[in-house]
N, C-alpha and C. Protein backbone atom coordinates (compact mmCIF):
# COMPACT_ATOMS: atom_id res chain seq x y z
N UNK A 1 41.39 120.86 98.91
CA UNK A 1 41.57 119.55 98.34
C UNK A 1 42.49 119.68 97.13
N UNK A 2 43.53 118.80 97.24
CA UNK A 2 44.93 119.07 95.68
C UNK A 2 44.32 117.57 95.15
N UNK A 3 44.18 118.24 93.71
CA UNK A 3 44.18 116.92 92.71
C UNK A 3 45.34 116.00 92.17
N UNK A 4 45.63 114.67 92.58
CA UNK A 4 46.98 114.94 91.92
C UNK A 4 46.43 114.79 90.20
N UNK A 5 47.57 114.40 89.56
CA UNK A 5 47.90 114.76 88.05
C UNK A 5 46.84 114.45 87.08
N UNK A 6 47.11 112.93 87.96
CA UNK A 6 46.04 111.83 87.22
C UNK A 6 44.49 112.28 87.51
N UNK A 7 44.13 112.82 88.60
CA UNK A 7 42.71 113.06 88.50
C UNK A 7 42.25 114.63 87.65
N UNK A 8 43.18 115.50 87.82
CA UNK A 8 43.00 116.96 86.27
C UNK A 8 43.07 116.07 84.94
N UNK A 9 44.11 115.27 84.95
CA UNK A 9 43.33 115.03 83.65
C UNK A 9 42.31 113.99 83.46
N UNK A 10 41.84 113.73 84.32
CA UNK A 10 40.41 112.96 84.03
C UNK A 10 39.50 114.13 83.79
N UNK A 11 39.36 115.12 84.51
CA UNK A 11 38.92 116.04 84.73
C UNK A 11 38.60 116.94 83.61
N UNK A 12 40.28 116.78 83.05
CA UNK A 12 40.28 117.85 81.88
C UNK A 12 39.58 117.35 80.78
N UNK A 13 39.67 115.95 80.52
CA UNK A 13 39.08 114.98 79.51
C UNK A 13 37.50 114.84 79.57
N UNK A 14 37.11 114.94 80.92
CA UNK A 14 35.57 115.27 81.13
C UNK A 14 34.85 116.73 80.55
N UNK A 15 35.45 117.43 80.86
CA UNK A 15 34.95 119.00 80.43
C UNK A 15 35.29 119.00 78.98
N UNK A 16 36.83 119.00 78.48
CA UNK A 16 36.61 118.75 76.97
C UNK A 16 35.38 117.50 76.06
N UNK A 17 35.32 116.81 76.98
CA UNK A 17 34.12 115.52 76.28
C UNK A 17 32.61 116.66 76.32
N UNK A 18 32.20 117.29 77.54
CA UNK A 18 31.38 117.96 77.53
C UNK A 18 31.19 119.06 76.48
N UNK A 19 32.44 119.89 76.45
CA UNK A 19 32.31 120.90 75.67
C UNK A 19 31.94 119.96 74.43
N UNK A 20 32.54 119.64 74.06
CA UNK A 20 32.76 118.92 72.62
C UNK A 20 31.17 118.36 72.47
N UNK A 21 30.35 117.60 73.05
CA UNK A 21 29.09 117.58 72.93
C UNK A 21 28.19 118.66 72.92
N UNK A 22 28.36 119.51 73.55
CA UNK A 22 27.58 120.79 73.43
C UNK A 22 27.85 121.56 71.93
N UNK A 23 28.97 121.43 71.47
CA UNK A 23 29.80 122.24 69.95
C UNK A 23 28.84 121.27 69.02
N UNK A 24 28.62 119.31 69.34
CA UNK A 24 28.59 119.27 68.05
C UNK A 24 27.27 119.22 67.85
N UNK A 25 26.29 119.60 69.44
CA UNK A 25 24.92 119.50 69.36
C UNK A 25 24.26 120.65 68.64
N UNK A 26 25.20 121.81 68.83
CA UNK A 26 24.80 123.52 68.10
C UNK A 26 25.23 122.76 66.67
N UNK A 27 26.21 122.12 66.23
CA UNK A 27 26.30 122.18 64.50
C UNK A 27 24.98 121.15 64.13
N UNK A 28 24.70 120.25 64.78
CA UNK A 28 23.75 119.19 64.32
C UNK A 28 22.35 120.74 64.36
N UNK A 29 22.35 121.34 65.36
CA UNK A 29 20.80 122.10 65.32
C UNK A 29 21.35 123.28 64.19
N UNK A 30 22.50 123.46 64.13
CA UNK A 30 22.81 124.37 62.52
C UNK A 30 22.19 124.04 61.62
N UNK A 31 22.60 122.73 60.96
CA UNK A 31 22.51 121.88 59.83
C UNK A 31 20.82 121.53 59.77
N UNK A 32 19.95 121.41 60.81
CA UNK A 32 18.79 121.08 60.86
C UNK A 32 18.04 122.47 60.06
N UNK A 33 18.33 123.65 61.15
CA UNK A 33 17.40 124.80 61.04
C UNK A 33 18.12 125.18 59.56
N UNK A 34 19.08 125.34 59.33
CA UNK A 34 19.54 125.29 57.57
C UNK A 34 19.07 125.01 56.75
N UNK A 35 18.78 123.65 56.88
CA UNK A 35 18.18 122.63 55.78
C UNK A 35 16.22 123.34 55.63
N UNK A 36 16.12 123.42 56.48
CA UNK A 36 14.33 123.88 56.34
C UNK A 36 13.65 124.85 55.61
N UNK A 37 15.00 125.44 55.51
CA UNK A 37 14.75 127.04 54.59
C UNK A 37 14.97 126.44 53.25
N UNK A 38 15.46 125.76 52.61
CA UNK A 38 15.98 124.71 51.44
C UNK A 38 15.29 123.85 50.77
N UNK A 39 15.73 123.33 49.96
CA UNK A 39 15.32 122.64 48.95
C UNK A 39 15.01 120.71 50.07
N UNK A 40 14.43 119.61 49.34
CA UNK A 40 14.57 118.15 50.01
C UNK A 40 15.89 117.83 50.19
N UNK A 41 16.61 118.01 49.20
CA UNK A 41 17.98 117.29 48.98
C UNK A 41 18.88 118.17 50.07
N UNK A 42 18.47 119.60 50.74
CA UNK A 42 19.25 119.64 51.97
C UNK A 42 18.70 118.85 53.48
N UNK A 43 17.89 118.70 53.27
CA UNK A 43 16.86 117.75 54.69
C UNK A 43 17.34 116.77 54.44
N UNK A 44 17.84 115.58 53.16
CA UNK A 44 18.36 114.83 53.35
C UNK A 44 19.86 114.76 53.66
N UNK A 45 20.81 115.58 53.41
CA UNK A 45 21.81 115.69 54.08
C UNK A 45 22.02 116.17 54.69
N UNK A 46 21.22 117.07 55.80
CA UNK A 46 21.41 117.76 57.31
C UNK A 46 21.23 116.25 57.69
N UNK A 47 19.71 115.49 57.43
CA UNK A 47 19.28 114.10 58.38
C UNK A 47 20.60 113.29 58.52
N UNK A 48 21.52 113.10 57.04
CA UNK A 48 22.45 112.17 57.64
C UNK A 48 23.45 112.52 58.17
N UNK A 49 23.82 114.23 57.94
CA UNK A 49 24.69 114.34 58.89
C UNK A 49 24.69 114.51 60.45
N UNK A 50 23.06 114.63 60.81
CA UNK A 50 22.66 114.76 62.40
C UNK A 50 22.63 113.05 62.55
N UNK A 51 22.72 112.14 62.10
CA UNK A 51 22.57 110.65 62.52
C UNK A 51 24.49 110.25 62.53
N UNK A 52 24.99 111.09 61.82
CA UNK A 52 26.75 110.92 62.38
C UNK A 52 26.85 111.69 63.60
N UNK A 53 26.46 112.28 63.52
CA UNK A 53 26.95 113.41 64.66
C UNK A 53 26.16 112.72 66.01
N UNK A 54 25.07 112.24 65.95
CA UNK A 54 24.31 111.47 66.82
C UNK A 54 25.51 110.15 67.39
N UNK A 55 25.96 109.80 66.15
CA UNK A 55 26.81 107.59 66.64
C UNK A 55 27.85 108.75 66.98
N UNK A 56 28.63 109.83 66.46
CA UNK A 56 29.83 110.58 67.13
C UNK A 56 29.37 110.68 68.97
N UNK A 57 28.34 111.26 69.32
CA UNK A 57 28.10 111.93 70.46
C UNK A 57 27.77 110.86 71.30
N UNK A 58 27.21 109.90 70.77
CA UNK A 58 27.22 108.40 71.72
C UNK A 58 28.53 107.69 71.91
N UNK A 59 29.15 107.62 71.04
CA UNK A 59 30.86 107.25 71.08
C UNK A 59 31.38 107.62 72.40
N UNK A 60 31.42 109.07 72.26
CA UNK A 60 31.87 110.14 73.35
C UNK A 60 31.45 109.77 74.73
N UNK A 61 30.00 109.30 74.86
CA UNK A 61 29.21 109.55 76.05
C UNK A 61 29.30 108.18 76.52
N UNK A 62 29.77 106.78 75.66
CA UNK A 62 29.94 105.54 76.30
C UNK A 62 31.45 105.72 76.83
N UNK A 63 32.43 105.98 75.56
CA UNK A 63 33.76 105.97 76.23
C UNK A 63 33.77 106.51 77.39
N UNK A 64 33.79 107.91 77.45
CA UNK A 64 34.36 109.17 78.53
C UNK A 64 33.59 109.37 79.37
N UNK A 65 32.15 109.71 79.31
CA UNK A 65 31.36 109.66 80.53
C UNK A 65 31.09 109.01 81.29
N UNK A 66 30.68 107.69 80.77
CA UNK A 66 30.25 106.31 81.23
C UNK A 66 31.58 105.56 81.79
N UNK A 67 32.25 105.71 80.51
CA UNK A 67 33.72 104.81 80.98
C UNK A 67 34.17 103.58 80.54
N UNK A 68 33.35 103.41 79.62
CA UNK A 68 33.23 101.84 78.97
C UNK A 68 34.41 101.89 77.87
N UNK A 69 35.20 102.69 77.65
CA UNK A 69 35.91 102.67 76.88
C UNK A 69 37.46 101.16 77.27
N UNK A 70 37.65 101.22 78.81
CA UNK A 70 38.04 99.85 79.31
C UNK A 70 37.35 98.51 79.62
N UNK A 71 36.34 98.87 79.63
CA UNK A 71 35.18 97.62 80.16
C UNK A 71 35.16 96.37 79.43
N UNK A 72 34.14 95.56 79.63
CA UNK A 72 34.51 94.26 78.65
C UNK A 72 33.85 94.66 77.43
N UNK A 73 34.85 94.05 76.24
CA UNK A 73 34.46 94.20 74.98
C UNK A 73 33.10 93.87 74.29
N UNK A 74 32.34 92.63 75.07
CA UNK A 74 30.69 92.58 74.44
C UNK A 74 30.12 93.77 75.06
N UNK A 75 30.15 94.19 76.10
CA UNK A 75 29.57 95.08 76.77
C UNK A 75 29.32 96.15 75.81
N UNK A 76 30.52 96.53 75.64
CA UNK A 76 30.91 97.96 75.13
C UNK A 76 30.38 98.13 73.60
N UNK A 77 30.38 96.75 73.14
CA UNK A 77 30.10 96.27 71.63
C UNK A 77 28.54 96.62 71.24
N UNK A 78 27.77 96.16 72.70
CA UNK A 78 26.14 96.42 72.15
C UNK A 78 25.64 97.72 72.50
N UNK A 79 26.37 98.24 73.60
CA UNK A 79 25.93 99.78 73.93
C UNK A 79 26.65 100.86 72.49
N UNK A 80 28.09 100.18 71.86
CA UNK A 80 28.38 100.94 71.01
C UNK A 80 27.08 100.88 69.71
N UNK A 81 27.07 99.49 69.36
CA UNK A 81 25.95 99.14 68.28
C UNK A 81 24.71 99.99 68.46
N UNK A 82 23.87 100.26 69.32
CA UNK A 82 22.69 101.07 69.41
C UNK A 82 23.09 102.42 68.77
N UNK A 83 24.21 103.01 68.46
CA UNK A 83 24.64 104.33 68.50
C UNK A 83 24.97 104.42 66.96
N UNK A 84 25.15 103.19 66.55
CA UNK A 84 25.59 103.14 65.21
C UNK A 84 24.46 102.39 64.72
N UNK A 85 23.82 101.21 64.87
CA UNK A 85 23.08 100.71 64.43
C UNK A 85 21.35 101.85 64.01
N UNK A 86 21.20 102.48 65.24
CA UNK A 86 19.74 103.13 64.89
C UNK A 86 19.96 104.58 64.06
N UNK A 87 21.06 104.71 63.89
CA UNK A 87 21.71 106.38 63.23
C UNK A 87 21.33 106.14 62.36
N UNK A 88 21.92 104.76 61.67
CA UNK A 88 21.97 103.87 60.42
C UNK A 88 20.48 104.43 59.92
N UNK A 89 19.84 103.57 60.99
CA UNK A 89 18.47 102.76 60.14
C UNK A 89 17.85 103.95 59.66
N UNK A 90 17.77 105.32 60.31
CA UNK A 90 17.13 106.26 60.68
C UNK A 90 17.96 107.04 58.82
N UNK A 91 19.16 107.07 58.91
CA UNK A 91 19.47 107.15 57.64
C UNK A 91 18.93 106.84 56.71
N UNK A 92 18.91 105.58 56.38
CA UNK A 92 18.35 104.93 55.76
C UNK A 92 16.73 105.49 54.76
N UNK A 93 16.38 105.28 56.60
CA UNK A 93 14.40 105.83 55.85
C UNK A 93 14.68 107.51 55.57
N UNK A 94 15.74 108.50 55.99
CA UNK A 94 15.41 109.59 55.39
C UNK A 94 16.10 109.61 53.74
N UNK A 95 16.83 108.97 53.02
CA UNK A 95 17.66 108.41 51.95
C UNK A 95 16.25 108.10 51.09
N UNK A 96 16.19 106.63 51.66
CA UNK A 96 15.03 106.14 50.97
C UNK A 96 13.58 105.77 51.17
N UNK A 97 13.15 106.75 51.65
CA UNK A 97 11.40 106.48 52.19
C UNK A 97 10.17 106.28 51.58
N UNK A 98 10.60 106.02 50.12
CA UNK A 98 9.83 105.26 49.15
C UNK A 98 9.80 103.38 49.46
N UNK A 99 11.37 103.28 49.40
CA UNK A 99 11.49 102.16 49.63
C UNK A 99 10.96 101.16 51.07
N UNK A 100 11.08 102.30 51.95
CA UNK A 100 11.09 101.71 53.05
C UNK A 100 9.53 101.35 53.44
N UNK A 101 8.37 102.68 52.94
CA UNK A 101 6.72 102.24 52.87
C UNK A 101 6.79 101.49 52.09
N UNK A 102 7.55 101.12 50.97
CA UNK A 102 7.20 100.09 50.39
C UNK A 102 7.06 99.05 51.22
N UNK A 103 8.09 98.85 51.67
CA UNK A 103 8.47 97.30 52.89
C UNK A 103 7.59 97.26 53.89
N UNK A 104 7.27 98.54 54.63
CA UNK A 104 6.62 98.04 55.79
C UNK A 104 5.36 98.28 55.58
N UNK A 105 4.35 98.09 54.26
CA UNK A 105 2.93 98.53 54.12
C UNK A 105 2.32 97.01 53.74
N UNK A 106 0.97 96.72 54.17
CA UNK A 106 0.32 96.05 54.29
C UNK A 106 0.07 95.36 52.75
N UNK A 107 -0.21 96.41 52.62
CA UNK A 107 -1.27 96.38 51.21
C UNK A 107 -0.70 97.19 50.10
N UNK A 108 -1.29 97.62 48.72
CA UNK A 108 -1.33 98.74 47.83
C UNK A 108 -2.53 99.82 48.18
């Protein structure tokens, strides 16, 4: 079976998307097992840099795997938002998790 041009480089763009998720899943588990041996203030910046590296690796996996990178623009808009939106939030409560029991507690 000959590929023509256009399908190697789909091809090639698939395996580099792969590799490239596998590279940035070892630095996100770097930055984790790093941080544990450390002080708080590295747990809080391994957490936000594994919640970029998280909306990065969803980016990757809607465009190139999935394919939505042509698709219709709401489409692509709310599957992108989950990737960015929950990285966020998740940021957020490791940043500020005083604030955040504050908000979501019943009582004192």
């Amino acid at each position: 079976m000959v590929l023509n041009c256009t399908e190697r480089n789909a091809n090639k763009r698939l395996i580099i998307t792969w590799l490239t998720l596998l590279m940035l899943t070892l630095v996100s588990v770097f930055f984790v097992e790093a941080a544990t041996a450390y002080s708080i203030s590295n747990n809080v910046i391994s957490g936000v840099l594994v919640c970029f590296i998280v909306a990065l690796k969803g980016r990757l996996v809607i465009d190139n795997l999935i394919g939505l990178r042509l698709a219709n623009k709401n489409i692509r808009g709310v599957m992108l938002s989950y990737f960015y939106v929950l990285p966020l939030l998740i940021a957020l409560g490791i940043i500020f998790p005083d604030i955040i029991v504050n908000m979501t507690s019943l009582g004192s």
